[in-house]
C-alpha atoms as a PDB file:
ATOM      1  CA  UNK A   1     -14.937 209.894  48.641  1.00  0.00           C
ATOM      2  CA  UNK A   2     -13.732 210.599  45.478  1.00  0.00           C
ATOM      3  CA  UNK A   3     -10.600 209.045  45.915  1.00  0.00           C
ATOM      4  CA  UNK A   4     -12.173 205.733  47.111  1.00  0.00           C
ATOM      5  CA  UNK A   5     -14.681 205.890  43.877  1.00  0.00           C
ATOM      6  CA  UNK A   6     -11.088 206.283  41.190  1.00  0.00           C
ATOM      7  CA  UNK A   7      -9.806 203.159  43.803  1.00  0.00           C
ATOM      8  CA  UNK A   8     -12.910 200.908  43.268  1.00  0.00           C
ATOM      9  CA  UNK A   9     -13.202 201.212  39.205  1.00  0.00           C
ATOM     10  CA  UNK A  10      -9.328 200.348  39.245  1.00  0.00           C
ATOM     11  CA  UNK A  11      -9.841 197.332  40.975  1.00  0.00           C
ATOM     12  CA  UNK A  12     -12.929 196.472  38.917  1.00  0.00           C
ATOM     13  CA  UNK A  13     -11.188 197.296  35.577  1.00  0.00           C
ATOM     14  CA  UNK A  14      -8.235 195.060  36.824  1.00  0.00           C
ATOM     15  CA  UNK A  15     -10.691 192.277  37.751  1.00  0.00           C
ATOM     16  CA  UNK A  16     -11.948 192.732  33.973  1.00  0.00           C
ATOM     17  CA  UNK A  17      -9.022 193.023  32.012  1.00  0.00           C
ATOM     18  CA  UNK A  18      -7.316 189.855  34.140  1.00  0.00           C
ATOM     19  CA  UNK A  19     -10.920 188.011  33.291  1.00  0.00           C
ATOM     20  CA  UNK A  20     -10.673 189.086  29.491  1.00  0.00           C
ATOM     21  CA  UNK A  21      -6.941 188.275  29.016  1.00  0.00           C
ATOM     22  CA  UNK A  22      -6.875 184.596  31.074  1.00  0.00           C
ATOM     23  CA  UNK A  23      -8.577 182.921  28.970  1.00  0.00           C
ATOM     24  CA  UNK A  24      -6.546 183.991  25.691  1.00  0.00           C
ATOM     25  CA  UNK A  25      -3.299 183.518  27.605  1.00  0.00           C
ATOM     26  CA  UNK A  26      -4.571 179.915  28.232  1.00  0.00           C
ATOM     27  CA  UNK A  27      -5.618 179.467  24.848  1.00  0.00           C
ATOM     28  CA  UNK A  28      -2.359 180.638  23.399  1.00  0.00           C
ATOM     29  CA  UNK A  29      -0.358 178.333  25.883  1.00  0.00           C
ATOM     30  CA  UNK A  30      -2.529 175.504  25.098  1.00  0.00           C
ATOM     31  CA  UNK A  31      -2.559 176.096  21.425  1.00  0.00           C
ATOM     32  CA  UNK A  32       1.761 176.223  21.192  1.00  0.00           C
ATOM     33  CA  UNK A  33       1.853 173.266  22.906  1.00  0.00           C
ATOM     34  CA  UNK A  34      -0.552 170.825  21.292  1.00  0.00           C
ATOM     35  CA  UNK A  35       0.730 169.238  17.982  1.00  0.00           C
ATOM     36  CA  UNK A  36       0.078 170.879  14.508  1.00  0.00           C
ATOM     37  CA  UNK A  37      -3.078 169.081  12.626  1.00  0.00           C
ATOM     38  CA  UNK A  38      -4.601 169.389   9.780  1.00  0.00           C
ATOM     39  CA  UNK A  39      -8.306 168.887   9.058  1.00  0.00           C
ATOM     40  CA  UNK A  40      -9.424 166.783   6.659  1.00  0.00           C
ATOM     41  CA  UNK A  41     -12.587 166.353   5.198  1.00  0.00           C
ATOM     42  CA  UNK A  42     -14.544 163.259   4.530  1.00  0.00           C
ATOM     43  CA  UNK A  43     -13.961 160.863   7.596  1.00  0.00           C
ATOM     44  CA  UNK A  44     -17.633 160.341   7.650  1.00  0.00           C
ATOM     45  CA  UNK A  45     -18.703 159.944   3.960  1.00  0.00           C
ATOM     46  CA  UNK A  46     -16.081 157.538   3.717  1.00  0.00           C
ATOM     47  CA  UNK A  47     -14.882 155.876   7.344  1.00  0.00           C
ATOM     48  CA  UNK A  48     -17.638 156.572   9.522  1.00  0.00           C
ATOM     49  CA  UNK A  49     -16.320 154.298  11.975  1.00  0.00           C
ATOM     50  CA  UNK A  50     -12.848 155.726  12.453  1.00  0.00           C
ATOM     51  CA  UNK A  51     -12.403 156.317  15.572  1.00  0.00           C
ATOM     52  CA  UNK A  52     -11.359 159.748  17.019  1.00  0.00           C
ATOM     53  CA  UNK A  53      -7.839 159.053  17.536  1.00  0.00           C
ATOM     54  CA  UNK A  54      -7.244 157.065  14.182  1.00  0.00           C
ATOM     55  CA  UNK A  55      -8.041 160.685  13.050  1.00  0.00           C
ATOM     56  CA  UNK A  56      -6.033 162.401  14.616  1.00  0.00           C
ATOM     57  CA  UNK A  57      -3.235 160.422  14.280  1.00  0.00           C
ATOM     58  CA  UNK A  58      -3.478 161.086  10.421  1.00  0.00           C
ATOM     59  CA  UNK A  59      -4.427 164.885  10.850  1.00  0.00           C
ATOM     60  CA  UNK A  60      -1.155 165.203  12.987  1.00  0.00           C
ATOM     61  CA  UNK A  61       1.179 163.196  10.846  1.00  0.00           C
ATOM     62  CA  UNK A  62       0.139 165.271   7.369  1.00  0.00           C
ATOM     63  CA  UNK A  63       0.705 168.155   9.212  1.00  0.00           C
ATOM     64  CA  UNK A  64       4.022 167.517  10.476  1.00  0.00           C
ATOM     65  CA  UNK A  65       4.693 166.038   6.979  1.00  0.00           C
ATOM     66  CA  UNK A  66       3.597 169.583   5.038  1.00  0.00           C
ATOM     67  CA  UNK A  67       5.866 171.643   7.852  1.00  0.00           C
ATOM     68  CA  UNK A  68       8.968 169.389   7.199  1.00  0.00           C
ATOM     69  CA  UNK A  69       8.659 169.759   3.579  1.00  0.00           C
ATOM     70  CA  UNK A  70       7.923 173.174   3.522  1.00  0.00           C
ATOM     71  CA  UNK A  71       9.793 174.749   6.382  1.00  0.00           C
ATOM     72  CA  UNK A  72       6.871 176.866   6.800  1.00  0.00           C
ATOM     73  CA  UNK A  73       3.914 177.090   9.064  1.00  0.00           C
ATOM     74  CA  UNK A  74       0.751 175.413   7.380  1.00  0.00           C
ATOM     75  CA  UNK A  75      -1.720 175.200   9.994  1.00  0.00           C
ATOM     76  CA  UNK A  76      -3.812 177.430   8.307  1.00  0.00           C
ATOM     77  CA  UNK A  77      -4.264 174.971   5.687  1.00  0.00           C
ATOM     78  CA  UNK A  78      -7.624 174.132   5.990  1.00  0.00           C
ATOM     79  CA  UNK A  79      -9.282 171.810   2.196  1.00  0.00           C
ATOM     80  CA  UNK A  80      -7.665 168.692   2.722  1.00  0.00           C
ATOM     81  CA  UNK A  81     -10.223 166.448   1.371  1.00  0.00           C
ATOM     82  CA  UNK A  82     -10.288 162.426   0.561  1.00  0.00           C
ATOM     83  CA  UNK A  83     -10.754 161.597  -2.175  1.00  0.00           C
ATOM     84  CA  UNK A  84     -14.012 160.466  -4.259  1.00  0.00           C
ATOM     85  CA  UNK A  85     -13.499 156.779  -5.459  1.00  0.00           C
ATOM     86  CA  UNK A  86     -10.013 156.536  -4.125  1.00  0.00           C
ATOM     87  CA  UNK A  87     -10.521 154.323  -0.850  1.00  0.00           C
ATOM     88  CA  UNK A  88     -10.133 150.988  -0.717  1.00  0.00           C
ATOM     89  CA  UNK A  89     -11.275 149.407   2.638  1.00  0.00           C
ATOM     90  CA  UNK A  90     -10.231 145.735   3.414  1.00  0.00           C
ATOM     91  CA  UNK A  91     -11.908 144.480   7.014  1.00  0.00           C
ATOM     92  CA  UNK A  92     -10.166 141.513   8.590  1.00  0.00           C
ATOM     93  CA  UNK A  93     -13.471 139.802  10.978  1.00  0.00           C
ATOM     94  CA  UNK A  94     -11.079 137.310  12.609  1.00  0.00           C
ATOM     95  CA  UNK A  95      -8.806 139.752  13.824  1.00  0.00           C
ATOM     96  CA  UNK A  96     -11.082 142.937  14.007  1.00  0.00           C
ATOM     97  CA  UNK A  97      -9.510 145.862  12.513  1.00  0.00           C
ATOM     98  CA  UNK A  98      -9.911 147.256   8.461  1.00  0.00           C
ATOM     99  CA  UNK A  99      -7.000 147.868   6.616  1.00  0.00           C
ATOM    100  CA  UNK A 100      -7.474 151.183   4.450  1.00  0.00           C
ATOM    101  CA  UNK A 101      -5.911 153.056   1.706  1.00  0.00           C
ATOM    102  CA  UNK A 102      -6.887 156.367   0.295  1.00  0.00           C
ATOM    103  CA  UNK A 103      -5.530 159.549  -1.450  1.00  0.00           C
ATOM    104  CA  UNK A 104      -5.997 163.309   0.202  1.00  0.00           C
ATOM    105  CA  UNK A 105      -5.879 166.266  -2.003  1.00  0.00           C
ATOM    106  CA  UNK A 106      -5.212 169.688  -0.833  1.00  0.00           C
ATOM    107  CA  UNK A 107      -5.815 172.332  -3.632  1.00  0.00           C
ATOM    108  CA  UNK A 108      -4.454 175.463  -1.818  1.00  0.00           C
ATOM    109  CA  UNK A 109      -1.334 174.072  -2.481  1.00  0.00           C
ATOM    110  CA  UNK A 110      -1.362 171.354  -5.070  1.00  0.00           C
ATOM    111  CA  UNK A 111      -0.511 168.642  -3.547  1.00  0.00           C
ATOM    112  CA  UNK A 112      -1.849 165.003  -2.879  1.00  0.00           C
ATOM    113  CA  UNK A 113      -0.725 162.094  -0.726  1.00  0.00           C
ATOM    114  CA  UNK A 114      -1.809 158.489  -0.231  1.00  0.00           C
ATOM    115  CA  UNK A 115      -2.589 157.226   3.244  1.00  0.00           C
ATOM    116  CA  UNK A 116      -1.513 153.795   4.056  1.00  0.00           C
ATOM    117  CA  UNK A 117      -3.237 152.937   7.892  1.00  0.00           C
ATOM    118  CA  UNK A 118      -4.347 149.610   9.962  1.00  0.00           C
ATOM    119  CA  UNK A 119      -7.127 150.359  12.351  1.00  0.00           C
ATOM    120  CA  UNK A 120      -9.764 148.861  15.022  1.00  0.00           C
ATOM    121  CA  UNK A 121     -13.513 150.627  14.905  1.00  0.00           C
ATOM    122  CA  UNK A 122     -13.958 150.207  18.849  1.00  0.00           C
ATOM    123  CA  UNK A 123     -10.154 152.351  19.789  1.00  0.00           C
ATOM    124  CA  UNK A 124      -9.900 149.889  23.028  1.00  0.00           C
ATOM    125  CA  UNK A 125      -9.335 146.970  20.318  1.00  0.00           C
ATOM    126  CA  UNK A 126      -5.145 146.704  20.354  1.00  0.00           C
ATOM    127  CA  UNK A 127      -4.359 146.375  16.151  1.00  0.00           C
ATOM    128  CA  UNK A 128      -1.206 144.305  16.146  1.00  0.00           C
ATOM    129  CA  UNK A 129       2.043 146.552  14.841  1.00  0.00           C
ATOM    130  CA  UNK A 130      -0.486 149.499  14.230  1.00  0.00           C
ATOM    131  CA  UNK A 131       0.541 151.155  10.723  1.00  0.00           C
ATOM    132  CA  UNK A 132       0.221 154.873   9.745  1.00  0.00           C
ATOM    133  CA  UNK A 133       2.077 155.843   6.800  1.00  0.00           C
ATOM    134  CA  UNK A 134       1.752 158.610   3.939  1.00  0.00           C
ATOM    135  CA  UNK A 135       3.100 157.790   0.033  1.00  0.00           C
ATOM    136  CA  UNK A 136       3.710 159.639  -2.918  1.00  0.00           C
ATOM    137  CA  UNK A 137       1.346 158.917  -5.984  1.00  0.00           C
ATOM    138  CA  UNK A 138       2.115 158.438  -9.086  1.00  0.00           C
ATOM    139  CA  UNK A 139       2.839 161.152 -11.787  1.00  0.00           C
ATOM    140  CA  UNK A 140      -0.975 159.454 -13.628  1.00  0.00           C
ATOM    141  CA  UNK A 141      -2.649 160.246 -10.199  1.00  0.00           C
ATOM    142  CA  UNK A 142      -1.460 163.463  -9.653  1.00  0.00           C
ATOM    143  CA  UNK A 143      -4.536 165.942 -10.520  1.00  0.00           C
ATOM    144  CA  UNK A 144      -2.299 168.949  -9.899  1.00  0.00           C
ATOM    145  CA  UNK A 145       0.970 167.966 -11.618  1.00  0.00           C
ATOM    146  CA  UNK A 146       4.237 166.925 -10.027  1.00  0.00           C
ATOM    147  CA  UNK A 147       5.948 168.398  -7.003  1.00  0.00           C
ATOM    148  CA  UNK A 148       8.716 167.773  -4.518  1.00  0.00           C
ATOM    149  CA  UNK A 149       7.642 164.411  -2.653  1.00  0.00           C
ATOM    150  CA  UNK A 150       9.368 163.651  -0.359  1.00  0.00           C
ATOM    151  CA  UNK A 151      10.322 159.832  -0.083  1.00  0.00           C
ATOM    152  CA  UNK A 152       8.109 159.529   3.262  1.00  0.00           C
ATOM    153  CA  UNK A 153       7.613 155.769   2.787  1.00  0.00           C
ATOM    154  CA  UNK A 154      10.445 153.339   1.915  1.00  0.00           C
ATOM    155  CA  UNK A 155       9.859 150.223   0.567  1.00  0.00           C
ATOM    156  CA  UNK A 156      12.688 148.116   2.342  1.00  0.00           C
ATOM    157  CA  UNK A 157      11.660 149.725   6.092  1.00  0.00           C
ATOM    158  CA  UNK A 158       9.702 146.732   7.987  1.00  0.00           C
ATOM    159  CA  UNK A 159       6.297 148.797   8.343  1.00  0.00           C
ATOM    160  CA  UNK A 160       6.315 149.363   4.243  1.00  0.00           C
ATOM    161  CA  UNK A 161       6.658 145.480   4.334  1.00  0.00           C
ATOM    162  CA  UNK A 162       3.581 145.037   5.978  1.00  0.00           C
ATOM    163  CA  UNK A 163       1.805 147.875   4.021  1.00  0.00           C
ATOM    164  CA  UNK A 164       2.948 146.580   0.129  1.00  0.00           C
ATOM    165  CA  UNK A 165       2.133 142.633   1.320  1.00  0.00           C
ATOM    166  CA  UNK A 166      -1.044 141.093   1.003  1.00  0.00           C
ATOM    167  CA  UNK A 167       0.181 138.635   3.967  1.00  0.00           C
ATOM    168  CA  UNK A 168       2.521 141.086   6.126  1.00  0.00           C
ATOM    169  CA  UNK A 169      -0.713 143.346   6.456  1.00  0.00           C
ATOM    170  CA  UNK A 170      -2.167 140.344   8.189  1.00  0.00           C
ATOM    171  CA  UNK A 171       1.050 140.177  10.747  1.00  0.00           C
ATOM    172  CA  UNK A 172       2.100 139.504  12.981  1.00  0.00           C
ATOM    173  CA  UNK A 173      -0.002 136.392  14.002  1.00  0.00           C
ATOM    174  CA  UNK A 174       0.063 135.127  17.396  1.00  0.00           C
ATOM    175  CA  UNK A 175      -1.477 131.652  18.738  1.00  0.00           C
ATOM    176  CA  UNK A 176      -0.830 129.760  21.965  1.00  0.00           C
ATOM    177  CA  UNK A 177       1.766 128.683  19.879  1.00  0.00           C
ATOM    178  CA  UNK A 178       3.529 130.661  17.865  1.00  0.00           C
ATOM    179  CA  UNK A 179       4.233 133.795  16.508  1.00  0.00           C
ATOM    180  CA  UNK A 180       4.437 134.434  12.639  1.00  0.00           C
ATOM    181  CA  UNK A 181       6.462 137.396  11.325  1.00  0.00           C
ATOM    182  CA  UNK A 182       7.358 138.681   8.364  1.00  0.00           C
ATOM    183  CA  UNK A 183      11.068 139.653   7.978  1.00  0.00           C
ATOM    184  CA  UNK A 184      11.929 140.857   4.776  1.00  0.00           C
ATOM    185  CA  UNK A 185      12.330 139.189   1.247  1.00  0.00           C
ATOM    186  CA  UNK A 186      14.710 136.629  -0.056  1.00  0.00           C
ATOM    187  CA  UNK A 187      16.907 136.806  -2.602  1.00  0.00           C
ATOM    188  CA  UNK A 188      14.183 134.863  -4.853  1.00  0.00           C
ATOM    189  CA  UNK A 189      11.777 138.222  -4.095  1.00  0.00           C
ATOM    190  CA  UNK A 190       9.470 136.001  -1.566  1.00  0.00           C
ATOM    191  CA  UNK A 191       8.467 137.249   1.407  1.00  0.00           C
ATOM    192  CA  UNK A 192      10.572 135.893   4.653  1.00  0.00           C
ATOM    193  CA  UNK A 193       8.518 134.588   7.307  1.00  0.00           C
ATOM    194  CA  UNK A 194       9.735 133.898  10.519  1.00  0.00           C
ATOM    195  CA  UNK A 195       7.427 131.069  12.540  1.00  0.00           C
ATOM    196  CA  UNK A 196       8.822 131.222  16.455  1.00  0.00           C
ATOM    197  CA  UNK A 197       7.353 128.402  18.130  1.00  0.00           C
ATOM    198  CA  UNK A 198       7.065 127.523  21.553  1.00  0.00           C
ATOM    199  CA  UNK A 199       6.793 123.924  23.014  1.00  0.00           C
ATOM    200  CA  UNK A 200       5.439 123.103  25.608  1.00  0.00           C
ATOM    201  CA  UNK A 201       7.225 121.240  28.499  1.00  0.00           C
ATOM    202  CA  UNK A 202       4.847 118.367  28.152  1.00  0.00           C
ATOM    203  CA  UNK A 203       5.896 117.465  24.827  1.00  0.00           C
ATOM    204  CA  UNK A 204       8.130 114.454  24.717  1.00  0.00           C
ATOM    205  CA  UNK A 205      10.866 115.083  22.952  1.00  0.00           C
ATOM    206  CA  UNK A 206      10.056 112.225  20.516  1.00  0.00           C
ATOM    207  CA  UNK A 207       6.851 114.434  19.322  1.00  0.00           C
ATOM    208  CA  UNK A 208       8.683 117.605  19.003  1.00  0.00           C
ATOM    209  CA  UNK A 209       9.075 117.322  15.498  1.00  0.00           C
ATOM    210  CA  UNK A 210       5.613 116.476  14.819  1.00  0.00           C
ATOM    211  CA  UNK A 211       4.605 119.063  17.060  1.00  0.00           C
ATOM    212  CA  UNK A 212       6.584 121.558  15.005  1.00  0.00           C
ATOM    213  CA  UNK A 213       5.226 120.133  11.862  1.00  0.00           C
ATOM    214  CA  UNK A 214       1.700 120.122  12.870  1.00  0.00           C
ATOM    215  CA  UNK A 215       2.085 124.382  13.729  1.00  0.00           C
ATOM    216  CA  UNK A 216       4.188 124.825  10.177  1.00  0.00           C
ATOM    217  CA  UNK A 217       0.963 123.173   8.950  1.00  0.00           C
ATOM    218  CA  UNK A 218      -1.136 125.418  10.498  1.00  0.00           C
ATOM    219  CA  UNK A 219       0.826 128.530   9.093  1.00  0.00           C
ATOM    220  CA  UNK A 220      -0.163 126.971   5.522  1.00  0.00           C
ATOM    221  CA  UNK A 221      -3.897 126.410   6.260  1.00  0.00           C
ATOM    222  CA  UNK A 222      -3.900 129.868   7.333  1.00  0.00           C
ATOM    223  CA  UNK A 223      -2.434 131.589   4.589  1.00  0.00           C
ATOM    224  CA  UNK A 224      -4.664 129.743   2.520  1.00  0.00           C
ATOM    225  CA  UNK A 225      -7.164 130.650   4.130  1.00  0.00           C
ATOM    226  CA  UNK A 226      -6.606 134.079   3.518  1.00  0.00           C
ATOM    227  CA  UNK A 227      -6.493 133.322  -0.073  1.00  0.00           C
ATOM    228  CA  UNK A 228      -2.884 133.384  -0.382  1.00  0.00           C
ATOM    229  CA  UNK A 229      -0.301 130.979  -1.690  1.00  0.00           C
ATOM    230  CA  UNK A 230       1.691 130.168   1.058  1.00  0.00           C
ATOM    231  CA  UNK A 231       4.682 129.091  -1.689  1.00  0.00           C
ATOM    232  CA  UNK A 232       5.072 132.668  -2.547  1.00  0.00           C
ATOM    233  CA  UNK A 233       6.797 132.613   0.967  1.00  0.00           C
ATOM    234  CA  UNK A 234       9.911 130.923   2.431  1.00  0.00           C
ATOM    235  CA  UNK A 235       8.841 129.904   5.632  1.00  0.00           C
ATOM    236  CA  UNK A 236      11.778 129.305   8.696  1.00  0.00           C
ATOM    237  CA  UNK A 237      11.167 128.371  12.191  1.00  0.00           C
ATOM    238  CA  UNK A 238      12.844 128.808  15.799  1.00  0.00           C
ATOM    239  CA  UNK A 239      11.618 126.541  18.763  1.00  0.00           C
ATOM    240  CA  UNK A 240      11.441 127.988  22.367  1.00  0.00           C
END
């Protein structure tokens, strides 16, 4: 009787100890395998409509930013905070998606960062070429004093393009048709843009080169209407 009794509070205590340790072996598995983030404060004060995954998406890259710079582990980092006064929100209404810089500060270890990222407020909206991308500030913004930056954005890569250019954060543009890109800048510092446009079959070929003209028009009204001089550009075509 005895014997059955020691049997019966070893299988219980088994049952227990497997029901205790489950969960944390989950929870460690789980937790290894997910990407690093870092927290940080002041989505709501300041981008209440950010979606979810916009934040994530930044909590994740300054994380994996800090632990390549560092070499060390920083998830406990945990007073990353935006900014007061530092954002600067731009919402495009034809095209549906805000355009948002802003610094972060984190004080445990003296360091700040400016965000650079293109974004919908409904996450189902697709933002053309969707931008992320952290800067260095300069030495007059730095509240804690200078340290090792890393050059994380570079200003000749195509998605700096788009960040640094009041028109490129705009792009790419896409009508029934054509496509505007920018491409880089000339040798006379304007922006290249690169206008592909497709013709339809129906077009006689005597009106293809007012049909061209009248979408290179268009491109011009457009910038304009943006409030942007489209002769800070030089503008170059290709017909499908």
């Amino acid at each position: 009787m005895k014997q059955n009794f020691n049997k019966r509070n070893i299988v219980i205590a088994t049952i227990i100890l497997i029901w205790v340790l489950v969960p944390i072996v989950i929870a460690l598995i789980i937790r290894e395998g997910a990407p690093g983030s870092i927290e940080i404060s002041g989505y709501d004060a300041h981008m209440a409509n950010m979606p979810q995954s916009s934040r994530r998406n930044i909590n994740q890259t300054l994380y994996s930013i800090l632990r390549e710079s560092s070499g060390n582990n920083v998830s406990d980092i945990d007073d990353a905070i935006i900014r007061e006064d530092s954002l600067i929100d731009e919402y495009f209404e034809d095209l549906d998606f805000h355009f948002s810089t802003f610094v972060v500060d984190i004080s445990s270890i003296r360091q700040s960062y400016i965000v650079f990222i293109r974004w919908a407020d409904n996450p189902e909206v697709a933002v053309p070429g969707d931008i992320l991308r952290f800067g260095c500030l300069v030495k007059e913004e730095l509240i804690y004093g200078e340290f090792d930056c890393k050059n994380i954005m570079k200003i000749n890569d195509e998605t700096s393009l788009l960040i640094l250019d009041p028109l490129g954060r705009l792009l790419p543009r896409i009508t029934d048709n054509y496509r505007l890109t920018m491409t880089g800048y000339g040798d006379n510092s304007k922006g290249n843009l690169m206008v592909e446009i497709y013709t339809p079959i129906d077009v006689p070929n005597s009106e293809i080169r007012n049909f061209i003209n009248q979408q290179l028009n268009d491109v011009r009204n457009w910038i304009v209407e943006n409030n942007i001089d489209p002769d800070d550009y030089n503008i170059d075509f290709m017909r499908y």
